[in-house]
N, C-alpha and C. Protein backbone atom coordinates (compact mmCIF):
# COMPACT_ATOMS: atom_id res chain seq x y z
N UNK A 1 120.38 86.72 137.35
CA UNK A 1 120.16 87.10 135.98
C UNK A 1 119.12 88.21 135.92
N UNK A 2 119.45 89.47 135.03
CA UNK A 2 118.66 90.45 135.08
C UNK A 2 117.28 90.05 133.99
N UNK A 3 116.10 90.12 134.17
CA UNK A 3 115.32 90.00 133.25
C UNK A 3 115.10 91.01 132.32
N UNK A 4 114.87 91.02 130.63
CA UNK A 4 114.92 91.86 129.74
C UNK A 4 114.03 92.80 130.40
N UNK A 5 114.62 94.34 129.47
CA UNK A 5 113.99 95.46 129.52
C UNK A 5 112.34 95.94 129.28
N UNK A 6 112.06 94.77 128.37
CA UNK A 6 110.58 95.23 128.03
C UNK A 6 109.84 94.05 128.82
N UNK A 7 110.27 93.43 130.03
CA UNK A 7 109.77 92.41 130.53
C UNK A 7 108.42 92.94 131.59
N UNK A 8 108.27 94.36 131.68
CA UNK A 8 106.79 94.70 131.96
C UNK A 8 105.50 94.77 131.05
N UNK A 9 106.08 94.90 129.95
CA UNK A 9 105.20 95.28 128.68
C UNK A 9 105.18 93.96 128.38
N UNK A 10 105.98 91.97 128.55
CA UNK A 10 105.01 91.55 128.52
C UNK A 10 104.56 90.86 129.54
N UNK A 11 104.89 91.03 130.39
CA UNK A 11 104.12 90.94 131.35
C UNK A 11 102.34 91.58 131.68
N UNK A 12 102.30 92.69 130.49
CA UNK A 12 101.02 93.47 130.91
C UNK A 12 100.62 92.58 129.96
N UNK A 13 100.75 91.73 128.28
CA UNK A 13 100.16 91.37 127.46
C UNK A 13 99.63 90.05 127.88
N UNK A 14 100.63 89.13 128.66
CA UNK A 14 100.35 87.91 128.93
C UNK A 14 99.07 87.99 129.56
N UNK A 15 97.90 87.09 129.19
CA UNK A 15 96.72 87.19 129.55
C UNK A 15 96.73 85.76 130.38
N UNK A 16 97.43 85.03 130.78
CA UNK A 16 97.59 83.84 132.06
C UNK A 16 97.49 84.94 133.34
N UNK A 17 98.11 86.20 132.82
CA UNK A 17 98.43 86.29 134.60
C UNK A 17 97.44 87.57 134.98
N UNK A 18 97.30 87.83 135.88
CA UNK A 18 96.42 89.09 136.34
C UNK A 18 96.79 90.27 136.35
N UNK A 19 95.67 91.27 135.38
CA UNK A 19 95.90 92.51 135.87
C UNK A 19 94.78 93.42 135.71
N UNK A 20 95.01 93.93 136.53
CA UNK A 20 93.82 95.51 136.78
C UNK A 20 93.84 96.14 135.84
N UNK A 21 94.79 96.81 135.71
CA UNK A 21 95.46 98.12 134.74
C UNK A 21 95.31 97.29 133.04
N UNK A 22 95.09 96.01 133.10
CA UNK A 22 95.03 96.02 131.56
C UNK A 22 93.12 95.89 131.35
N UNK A 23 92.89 95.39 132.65
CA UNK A 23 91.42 95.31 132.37
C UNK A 23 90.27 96.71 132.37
N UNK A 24 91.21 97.66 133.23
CA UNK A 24 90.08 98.70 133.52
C UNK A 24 90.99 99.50 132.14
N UNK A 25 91.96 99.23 131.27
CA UNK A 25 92.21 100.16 130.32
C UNK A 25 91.30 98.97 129.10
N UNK A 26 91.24 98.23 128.94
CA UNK A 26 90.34 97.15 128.13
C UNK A 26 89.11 98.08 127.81
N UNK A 27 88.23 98.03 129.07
CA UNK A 27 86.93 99.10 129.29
C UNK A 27 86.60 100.30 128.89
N UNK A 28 87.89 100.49 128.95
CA UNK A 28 88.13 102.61 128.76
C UNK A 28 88.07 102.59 127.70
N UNK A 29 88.93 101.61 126.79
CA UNK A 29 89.37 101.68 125.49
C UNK A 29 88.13 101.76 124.97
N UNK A 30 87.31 100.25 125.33
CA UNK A 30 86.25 100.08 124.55
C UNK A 30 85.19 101.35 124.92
N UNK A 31 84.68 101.74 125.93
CA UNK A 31 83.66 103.09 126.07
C UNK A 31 84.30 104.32 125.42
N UNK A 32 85.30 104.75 125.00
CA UNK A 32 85.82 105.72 124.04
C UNK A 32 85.58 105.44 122.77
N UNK A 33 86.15 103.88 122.38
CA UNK A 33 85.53 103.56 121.05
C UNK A 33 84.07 103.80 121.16
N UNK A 34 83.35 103.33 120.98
CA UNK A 34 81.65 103.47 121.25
C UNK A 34 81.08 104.29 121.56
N UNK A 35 81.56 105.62 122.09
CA UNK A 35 81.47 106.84 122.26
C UNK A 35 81.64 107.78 120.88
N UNK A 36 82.86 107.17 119.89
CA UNK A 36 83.02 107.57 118.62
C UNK A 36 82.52 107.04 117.42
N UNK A 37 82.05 105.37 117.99
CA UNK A 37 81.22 104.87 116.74
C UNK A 37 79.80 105.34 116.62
N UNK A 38 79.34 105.65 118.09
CA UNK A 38 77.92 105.87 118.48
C UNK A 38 77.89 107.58 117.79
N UNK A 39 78.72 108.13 117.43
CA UNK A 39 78.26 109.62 116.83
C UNK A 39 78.13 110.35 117.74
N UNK A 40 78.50 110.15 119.24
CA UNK A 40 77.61 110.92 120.63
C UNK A 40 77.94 112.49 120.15
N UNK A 41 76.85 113.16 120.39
CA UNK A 41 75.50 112.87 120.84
C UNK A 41 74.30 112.79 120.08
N UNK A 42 74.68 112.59 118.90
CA UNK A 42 74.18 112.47 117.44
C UNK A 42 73.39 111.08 117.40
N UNK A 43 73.93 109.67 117.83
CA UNK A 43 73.48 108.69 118.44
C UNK A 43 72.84 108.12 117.30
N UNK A 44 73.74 108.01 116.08
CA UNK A 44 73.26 106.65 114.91
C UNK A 44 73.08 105.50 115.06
N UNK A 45 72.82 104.59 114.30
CA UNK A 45 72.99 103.37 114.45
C UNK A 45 74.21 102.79 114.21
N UNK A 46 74.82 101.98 114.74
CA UNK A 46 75.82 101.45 114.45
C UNK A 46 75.96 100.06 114.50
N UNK A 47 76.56 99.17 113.71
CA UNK A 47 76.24 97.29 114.39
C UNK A 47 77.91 97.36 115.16
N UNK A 48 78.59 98.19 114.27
CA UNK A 48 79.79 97.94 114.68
C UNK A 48 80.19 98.51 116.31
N UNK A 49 79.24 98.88 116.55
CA UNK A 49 79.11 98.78 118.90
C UNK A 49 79.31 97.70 119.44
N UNK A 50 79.02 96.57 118.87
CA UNK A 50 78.87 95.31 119.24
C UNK A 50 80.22 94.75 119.92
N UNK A 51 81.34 95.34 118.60
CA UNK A 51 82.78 94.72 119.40
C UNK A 51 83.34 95.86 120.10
N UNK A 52 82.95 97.15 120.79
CA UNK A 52 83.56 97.49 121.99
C UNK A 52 82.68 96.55 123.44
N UNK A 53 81.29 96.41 122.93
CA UNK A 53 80.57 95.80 124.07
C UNK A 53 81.57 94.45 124.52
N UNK A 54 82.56 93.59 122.98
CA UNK A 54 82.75 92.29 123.87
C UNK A 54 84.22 92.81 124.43
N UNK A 55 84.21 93.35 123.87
CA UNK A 55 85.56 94.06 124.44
C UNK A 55 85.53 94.54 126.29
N UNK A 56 84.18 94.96 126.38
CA UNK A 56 84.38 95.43 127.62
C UNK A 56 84.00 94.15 128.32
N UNK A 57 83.18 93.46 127.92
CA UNK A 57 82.46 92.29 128.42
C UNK A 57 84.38 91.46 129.05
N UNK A 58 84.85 91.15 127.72
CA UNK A 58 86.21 90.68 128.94
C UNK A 58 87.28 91.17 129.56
N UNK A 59 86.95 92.47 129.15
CA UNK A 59 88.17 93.64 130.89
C UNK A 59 86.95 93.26 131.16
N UNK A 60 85.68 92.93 131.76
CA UNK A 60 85.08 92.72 133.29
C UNK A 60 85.51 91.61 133.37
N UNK A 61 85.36 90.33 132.55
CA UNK A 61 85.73 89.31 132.99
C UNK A 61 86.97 89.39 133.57
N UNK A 62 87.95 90.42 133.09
CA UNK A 62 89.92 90.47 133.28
C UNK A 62 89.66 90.77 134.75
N UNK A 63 88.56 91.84 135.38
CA UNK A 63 88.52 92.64 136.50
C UNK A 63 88.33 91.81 137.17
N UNK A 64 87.15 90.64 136.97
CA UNK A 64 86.61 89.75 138.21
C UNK A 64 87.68 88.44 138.59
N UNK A 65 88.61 88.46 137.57
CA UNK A 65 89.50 87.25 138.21
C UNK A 65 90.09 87.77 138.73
N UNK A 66 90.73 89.28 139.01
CA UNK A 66 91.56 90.09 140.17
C UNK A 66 90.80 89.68 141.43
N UNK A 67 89.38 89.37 141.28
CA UNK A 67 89.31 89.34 142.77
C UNK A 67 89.92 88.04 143.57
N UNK A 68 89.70 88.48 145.19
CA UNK A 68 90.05 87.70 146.29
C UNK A 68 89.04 87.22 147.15
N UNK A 69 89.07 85.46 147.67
CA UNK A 69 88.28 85.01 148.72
C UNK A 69 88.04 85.95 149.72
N UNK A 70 89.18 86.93 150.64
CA UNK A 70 89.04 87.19 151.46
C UNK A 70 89.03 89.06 151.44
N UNK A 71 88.30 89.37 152.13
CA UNK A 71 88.00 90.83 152.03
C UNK A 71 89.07 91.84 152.20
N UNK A 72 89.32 92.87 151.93
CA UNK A 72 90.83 93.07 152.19
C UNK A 72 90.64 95.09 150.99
N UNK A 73 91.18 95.59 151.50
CA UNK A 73 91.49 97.24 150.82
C UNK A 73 91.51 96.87 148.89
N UNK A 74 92.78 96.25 149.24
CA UNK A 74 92.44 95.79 147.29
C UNK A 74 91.10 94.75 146.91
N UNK A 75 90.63 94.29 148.04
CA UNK A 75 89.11 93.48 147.39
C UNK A 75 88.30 94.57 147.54
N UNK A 76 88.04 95.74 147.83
CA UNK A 76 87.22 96.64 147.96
C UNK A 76 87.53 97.55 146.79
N UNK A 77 88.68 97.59 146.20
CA UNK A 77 89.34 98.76 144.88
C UNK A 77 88.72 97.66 144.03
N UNK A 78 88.98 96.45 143.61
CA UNK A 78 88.48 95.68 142.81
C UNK A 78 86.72 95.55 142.66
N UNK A 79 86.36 95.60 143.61
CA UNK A 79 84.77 95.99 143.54
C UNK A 79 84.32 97.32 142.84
N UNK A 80 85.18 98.20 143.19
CA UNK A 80 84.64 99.82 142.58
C UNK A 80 85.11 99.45 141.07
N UNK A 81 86.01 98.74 140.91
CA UNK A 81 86.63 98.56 139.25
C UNK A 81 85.52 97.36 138.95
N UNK A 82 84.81 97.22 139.05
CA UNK A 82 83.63 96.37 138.68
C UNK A 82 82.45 96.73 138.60
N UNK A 83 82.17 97.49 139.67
CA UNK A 83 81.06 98.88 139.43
C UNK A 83 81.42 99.43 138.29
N UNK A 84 82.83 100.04 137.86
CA UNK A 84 82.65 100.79 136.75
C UNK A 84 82.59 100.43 135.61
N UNK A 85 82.91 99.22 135.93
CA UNK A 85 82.95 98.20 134.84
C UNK A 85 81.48 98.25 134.27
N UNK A 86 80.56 97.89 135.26
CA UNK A 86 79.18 97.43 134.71
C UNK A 86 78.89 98.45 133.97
N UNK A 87 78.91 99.91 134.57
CA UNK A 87 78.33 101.00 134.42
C UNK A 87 78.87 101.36 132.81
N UNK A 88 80.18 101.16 132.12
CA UNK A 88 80.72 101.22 130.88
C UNK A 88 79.79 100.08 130.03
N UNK A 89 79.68 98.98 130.24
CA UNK A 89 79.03 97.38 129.92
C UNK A 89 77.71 98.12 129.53
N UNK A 90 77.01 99.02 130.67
CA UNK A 90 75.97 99.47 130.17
C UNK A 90 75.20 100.78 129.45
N UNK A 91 76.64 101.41 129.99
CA UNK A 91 76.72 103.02 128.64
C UNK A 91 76.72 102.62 127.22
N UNK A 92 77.51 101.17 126.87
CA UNK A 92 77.54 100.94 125.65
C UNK A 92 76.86 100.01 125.30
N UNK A 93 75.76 99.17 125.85
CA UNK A 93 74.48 98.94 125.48
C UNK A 93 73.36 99.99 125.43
N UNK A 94 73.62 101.13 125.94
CA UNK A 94 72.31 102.02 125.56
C UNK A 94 72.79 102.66 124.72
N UNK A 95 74.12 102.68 124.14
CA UNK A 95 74.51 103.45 122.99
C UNK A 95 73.76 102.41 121.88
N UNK A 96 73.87 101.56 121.72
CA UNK A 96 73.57 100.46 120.98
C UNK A 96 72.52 100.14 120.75
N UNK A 97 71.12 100.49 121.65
CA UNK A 97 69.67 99.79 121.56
C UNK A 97 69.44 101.69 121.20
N UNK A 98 69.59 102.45 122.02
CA UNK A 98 68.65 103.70 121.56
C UNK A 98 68.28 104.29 120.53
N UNK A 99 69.50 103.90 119.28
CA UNK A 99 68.91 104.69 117.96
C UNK A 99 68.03 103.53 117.60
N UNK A 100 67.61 102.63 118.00
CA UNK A 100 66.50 101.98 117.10
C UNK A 100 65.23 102.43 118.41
N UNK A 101 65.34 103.06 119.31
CA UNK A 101 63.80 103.81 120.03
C UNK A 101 63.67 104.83 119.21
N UNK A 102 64.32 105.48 118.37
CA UNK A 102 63.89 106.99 118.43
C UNK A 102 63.54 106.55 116.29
């Protein structure tokens, strides 16, 4: 039996099963949003930063269940997608705390 046509698309939605590509686009999404709520480089206040932060907060969580017990080429791609992960996690917390320094 052939499985339906849009059976990748849900396969990318189903959140039981694992994926990279929905978690490191989760992240992206959210650091672009927050990039446009934040005014960059104008850098207002905004409260509404808050939901790209949880947004990215679970593509990392999506990223870290990709990983594997055992060390391996894709446990090493999954590490750099977690690095970038943090590094987004924390572009959009300093978008978020800095207009109340200045």
């Amino acid at each position: 039996m052939q499985p339906p046509p849009n059976s990748w698309l849900q396969d990318f939605a189903d959140w039981r099963k694992r994926s990279l590509v929905r978690a490191n686009l989760l992240v992206l999404i959210a650091l672009l949003s927050a990039f446009w709520l934040s005014n960059f480089p104008h850098n207002r206040l905004s409260y509404w930063i808050l939901l790209p932060l949880l947004l990215s907060f679970i593509g990392t969580a999506d990223t870290l269940r990709c990983m594997r017990t055992r060390w391996s080429w894709y446990h090493g791609g999954v590490v750099l997608c977690a690095y970038m992960d943090l590094m987004a996690v924390c572009m959009i917390a300093f978008f978020l705390v800095y207009p109340l320094w200045l």
